[in-house]
N, C-alpha and C. Protein backbone atom coordinates (compact mmCIF):
# COMPACT_ATOMS: atom_id res chain seq x y z
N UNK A 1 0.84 -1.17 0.00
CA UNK A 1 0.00 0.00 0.00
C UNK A 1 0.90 1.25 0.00
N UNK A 2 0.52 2.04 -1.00
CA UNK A 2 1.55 3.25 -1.16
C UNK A 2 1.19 4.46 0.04
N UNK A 3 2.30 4.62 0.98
CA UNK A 3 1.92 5.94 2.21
C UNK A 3 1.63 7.53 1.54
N UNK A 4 0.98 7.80 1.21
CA UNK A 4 1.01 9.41 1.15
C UNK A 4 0.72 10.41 2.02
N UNK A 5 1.57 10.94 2.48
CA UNK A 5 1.92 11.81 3.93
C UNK A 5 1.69 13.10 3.27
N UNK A 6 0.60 14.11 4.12
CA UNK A 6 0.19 15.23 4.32
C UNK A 6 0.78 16.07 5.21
N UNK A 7 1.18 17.54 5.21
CA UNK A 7 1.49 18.33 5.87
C UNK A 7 0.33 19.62 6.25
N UNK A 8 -0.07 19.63 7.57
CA UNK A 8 -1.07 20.96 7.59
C UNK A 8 -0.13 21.80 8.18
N UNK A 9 -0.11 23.09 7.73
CA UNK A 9 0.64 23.92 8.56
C UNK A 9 -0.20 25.72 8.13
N UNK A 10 0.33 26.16 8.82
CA UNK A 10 -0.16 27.86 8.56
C UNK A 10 -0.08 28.90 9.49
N UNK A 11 -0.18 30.14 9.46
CA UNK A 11 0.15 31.32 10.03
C UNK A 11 -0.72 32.65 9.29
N UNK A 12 0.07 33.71 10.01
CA UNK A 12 -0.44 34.83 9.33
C UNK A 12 0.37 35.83 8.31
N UNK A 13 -0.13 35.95 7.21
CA UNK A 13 0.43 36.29 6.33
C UNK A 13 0.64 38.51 6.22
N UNK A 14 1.78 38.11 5.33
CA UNK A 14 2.28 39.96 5.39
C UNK A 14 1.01 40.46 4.52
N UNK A 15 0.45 39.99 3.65
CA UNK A 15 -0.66 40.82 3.19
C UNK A 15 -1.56 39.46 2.39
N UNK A 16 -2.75 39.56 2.58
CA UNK A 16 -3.84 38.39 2.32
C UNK A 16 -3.99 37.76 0.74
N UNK A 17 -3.37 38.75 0.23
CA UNK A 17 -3.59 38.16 -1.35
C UNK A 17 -2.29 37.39 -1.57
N UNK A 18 -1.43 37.83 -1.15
CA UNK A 18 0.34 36.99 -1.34
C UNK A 18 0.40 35.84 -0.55
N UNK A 19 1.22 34.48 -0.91
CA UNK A 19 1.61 33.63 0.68
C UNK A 19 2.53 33.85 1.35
N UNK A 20 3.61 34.78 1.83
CA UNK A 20 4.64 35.10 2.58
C UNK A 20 3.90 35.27 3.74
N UNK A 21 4.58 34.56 5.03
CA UNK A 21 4.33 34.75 6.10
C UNK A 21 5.02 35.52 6.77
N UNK A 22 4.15 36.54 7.64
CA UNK A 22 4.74 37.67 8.24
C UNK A 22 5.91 37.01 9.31
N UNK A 23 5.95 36.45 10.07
CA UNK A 23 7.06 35.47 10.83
C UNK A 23 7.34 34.02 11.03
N UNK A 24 8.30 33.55 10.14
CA UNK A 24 8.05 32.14 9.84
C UNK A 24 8.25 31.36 11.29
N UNK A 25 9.18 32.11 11.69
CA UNK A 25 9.11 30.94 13.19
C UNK A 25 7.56 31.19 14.01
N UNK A 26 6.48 31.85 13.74
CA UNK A 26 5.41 31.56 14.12
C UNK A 26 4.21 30.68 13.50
N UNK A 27 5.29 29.95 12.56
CA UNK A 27 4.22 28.95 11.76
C UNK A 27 3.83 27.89 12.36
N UNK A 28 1.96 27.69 12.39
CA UNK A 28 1.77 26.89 12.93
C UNK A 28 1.60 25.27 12.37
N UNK A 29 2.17 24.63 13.19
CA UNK A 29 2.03 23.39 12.48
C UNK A 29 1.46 21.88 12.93
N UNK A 30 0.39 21.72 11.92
CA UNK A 30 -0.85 21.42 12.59
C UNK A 30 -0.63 19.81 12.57
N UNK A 31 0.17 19.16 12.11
CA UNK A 31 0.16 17.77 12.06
C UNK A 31 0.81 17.57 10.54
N UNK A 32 1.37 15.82 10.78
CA UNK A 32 1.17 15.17 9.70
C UNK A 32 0.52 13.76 9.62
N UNK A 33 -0.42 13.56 8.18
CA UNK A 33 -1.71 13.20 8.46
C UNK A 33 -1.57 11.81 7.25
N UNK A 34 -1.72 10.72 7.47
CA UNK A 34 -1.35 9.46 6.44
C UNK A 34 -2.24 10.07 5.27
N UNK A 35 -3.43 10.21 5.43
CA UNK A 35 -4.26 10.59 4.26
C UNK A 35 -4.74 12.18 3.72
N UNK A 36 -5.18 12.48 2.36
CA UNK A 36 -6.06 13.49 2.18
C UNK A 36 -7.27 14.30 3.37
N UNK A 37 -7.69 13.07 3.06
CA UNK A 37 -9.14 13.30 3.84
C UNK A 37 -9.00 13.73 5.04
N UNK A 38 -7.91 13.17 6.16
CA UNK A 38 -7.57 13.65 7.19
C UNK A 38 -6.98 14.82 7.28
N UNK A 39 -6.12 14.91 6.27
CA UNK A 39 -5.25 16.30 6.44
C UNK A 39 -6.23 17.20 6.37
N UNK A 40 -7.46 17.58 4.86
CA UNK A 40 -8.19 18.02 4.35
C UNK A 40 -9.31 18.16 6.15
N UNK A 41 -9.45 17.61 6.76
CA UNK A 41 -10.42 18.02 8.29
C UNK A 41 -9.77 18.87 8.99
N UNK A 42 -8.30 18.08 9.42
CA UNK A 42 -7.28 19.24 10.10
C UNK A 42 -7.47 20.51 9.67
N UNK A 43 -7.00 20.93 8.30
CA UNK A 43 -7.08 22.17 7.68
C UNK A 43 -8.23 22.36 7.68
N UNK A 44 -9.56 22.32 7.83
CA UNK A 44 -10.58 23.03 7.90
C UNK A 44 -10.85 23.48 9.21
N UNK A 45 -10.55 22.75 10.28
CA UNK A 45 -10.69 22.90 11.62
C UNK A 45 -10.13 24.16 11.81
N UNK A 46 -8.81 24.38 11.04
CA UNK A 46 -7.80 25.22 11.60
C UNK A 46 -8.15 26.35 10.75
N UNK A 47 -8.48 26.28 9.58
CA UNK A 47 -9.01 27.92 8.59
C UNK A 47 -10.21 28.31 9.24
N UNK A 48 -11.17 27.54 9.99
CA UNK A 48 -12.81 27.82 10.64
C UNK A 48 -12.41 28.60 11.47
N UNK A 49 -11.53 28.05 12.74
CA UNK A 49 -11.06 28.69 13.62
C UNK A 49 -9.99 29.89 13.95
N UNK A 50 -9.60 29.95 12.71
CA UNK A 50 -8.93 31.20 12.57
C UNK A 50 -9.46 32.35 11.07
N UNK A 51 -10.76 32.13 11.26
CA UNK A 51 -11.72 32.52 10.06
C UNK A 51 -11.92 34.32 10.33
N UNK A 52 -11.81 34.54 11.45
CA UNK A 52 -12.07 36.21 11.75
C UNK A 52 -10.65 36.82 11.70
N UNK A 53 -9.65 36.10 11.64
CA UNK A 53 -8.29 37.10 10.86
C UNK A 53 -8.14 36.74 9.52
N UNK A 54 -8.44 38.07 8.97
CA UNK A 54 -8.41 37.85 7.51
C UNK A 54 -6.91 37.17 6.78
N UNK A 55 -5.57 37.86 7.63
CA UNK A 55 -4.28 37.02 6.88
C UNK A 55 -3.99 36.08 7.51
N UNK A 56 -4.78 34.98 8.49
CA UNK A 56 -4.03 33.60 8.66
C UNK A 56 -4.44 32.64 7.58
N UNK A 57 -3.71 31.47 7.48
CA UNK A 57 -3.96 31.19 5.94
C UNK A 57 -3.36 29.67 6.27
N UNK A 58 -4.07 29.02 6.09
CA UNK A 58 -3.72 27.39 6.38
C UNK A 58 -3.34 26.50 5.20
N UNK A 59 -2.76 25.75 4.78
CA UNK A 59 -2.17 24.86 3.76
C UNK A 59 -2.05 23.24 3.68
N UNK A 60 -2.25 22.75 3.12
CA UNK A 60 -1.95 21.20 2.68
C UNK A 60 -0.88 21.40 1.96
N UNK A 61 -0.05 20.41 2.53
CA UNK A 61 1.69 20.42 1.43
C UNK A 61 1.61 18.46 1.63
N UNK A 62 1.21 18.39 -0.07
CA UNK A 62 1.24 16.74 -0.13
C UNK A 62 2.86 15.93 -0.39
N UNK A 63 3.33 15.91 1.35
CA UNK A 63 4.75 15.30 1.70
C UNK A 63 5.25 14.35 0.38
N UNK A 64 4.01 13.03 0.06
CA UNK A 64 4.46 12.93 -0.90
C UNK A 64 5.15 12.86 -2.39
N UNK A 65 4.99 14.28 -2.78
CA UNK A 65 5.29 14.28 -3.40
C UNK A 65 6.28 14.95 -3.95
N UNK A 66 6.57 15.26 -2.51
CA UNK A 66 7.91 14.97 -2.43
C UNK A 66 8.96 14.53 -2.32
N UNK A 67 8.77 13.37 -2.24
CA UNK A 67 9.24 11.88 -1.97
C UNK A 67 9.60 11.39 -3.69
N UNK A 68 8.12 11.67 -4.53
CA UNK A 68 8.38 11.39 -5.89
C UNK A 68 7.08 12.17 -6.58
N UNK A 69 8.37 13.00 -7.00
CA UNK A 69 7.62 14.32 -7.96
C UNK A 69 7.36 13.70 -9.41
N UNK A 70 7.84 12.78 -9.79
CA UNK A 70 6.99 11.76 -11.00
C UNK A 70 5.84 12.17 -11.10
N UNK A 71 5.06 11.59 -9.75
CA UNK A 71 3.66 10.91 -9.50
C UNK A 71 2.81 11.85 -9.35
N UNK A 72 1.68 12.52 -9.96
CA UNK A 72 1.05 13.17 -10.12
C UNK A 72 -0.25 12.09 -9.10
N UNK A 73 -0.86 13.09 -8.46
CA UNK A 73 -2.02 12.71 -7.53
C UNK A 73 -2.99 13.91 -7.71
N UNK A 74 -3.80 13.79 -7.83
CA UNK A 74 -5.27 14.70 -7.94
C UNK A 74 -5.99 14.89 -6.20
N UNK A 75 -6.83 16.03 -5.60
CA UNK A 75 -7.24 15.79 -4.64
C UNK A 75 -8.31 14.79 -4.69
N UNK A 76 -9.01 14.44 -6.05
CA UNK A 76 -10.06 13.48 -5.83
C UNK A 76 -9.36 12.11 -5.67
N UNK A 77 -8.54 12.18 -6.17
CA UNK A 77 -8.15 10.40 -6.17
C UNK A 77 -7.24 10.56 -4.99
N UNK A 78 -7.27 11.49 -4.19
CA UNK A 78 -6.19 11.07 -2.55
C UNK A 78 -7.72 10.77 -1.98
N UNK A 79 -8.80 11.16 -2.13
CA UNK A 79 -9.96 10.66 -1.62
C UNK A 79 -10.73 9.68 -2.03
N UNK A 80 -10.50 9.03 -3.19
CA UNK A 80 -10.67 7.92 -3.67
C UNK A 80 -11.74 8.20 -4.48
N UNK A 81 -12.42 8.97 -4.95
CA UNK A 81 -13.49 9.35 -5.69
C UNK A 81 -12.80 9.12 -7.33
């Protein structure tokens, strides 16, 4: 079974339309998650709850593929759809 490892992480950004984070050592980092689907809850939990500051800004970084940038993965097929 092939592992594909998720990264949630995020902070608040120097201005809302760009992704530069105003202080990287305040990045928060929310887990790493075997699947999509899981990572994809984490990160909603964490954009809901930080929904009234307009520059915090939460992310999925799919670990795998960094592992092997070959392999092209879609978000539907990390969810199996």
């Amino acid at each position: 079974m092939t592992q594909r490892l998720h990264l949630v992480f995020g902070g608040e950004l120097v201005d809302p339309t760009k992704n530069a984070f105003k202080n990287v050592e305040d990045i928060h980092i929310v887990g790493i998650f075997p699947d999509y689907a899981k990572a994809f809850d984490a990160w909603k939990a964490e954009a809901q709850r930080t929904v009234d500051n307009a520059h915090m800004r939460y992310y999925i970084a799919h670990l795998h593929r960094l592992r092997d940038e070959e392999t092209e993965a879609s978000p539907t097929e990390e969810l199996g759809s």
